[in-house]
Each structure stands twice: as C-alpha cells, then as structure tokens.
Protein backbone atom coordinates (compact mmCIF):
# COMPACT_ATOMS: atom_id res chain seq x y z
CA UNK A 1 6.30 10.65 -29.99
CA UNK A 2 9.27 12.46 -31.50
CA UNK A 3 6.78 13.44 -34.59
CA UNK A 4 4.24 15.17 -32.18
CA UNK A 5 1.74 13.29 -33.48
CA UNK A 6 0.28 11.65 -29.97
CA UNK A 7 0.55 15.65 -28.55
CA UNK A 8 -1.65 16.29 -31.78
CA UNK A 9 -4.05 13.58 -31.25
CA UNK A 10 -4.51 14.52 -27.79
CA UNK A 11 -4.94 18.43 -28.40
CA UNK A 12 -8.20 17.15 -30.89
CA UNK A 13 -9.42 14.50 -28.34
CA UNK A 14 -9.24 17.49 -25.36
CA UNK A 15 -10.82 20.19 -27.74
CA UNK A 16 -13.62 17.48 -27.98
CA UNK A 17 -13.93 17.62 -24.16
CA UNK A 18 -12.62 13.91 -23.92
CA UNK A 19 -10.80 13.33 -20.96
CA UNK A 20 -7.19 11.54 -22.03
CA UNK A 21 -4.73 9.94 -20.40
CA UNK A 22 -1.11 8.80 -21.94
CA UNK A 23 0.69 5.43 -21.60
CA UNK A 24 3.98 6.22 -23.36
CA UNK A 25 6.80 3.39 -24.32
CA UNK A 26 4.00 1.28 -23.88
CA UNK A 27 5.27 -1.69 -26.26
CA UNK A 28 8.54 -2.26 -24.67
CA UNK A 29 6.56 -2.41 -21.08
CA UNK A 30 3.19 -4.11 -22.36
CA UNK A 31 5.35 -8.34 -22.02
CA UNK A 32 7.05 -7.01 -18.68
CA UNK A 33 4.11 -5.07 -17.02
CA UNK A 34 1.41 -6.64 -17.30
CA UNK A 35 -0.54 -6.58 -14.24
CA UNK A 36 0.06 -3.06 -13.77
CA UNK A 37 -1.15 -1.98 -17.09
CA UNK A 38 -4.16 -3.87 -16.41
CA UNK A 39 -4.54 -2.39 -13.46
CA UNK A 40 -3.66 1.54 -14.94
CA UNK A 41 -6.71 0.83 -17.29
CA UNK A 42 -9.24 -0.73 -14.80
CA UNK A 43 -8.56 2.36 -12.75
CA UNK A 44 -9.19 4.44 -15.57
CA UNK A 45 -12.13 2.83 -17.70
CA UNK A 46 -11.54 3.72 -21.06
CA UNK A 47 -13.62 4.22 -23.67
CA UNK A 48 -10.92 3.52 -26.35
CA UNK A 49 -7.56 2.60 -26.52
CA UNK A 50 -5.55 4.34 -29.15
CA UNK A 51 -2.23 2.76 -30.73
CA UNK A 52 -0.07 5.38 -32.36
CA UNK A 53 2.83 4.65 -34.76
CA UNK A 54 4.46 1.09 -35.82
CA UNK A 55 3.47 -2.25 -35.95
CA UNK A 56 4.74 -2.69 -32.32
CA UNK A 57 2.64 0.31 -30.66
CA UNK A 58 -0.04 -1.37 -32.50
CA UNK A 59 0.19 -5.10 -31.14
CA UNK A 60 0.94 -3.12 -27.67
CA UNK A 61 -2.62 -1.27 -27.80
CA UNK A 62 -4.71 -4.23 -28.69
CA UNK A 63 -2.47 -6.41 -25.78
CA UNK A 64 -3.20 -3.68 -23.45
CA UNK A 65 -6.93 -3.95 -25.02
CA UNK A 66 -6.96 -7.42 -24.37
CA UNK A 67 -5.47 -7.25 -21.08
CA UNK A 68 -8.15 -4.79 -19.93
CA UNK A 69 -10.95 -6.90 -21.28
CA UNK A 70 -9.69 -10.45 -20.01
CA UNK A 71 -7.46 -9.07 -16.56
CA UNK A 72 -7.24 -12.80 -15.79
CA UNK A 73 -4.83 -13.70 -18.91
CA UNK A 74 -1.90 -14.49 -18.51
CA UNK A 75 0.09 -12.22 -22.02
CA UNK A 76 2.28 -15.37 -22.63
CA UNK A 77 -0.22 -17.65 -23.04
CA UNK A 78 -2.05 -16.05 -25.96
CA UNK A 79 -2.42 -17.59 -28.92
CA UNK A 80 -3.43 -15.14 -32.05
CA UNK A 81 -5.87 -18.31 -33.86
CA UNK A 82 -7.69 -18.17 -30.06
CA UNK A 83 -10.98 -16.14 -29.64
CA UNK A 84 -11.14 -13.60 -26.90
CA UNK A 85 -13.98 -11.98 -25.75
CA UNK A 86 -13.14 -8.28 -26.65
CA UNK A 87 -15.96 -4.92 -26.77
CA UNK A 88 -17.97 -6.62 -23.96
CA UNK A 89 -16.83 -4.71 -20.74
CA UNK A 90 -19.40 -3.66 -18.45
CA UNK A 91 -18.61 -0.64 -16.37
C-alpha cells in the first residue's frame, strides 16, 4: 500500500474494464473477521482474488479464497495437509 503498487494494479485492472473492489489490512482482519469477509465476497462474487505484497497478504488472500469457497469453515480449524475444494464456485 505505501509503494502504490495495489493503486497501480487497480488503475490496469479498471483500464481493462474490470470492475474492482479493495479489501485493505486484510491479513491482520482475515483470523478476527471471518464471517464478514465471507460475507463481503459472497456479496461481491469475484472472479479473482488478488494478494499483494508479503507472505502474510498472501496466506490472507488464499484464507479469504478459501473462506469464500467453503463459507461453512470454521479459519481455526484448517489444517494446510487437508484438501479443500477450491475453483469450484457456482454463481
């Protein structure tokens, strides 16, 4: 964020005509907010989830990714050596 690199990233996606939508300080919030993050993305249907910076932002977009695909799990009780069912969404 302090780079301007999501700002970048999101000028290219809207000059694609790609509709965006920004969930900053997402991996301090992903552990404590759950639901509603689950719920932000159900309301919004995206077609990708996009993790910018650090490991952390990383693990944060695919536990927000993994929260949209499975709303029903509970974030404490994965376990990285399960299998999730992930890229199967149906709108």
């Amino acid at each position: 964020m302090q780079l301007g690199l999501a700002q970048l990233v999101t000028d290219q996606l809207i000059a694609a005509d790609w509709r965006t939508r920004s969930l900053m300080k997402l991996s301090r919030a992903v552990a404590a907010h759950g639901a509603a993050l689950c719920a932000a993305l159900t309301q919004h249907q995206p077609d990708w989830i996009i993790g910018l910076g650090g490991g952390s932002c990383l693990d944060a977009a695919k536990a927000a990714w993994l929260l949209y695909e499975n709303p029903g799990i509970e974030l404490a009780s994965v376990n990285p050596f399960d299998h999730y069912t992930l890229r199967r969404r149906q709108s």
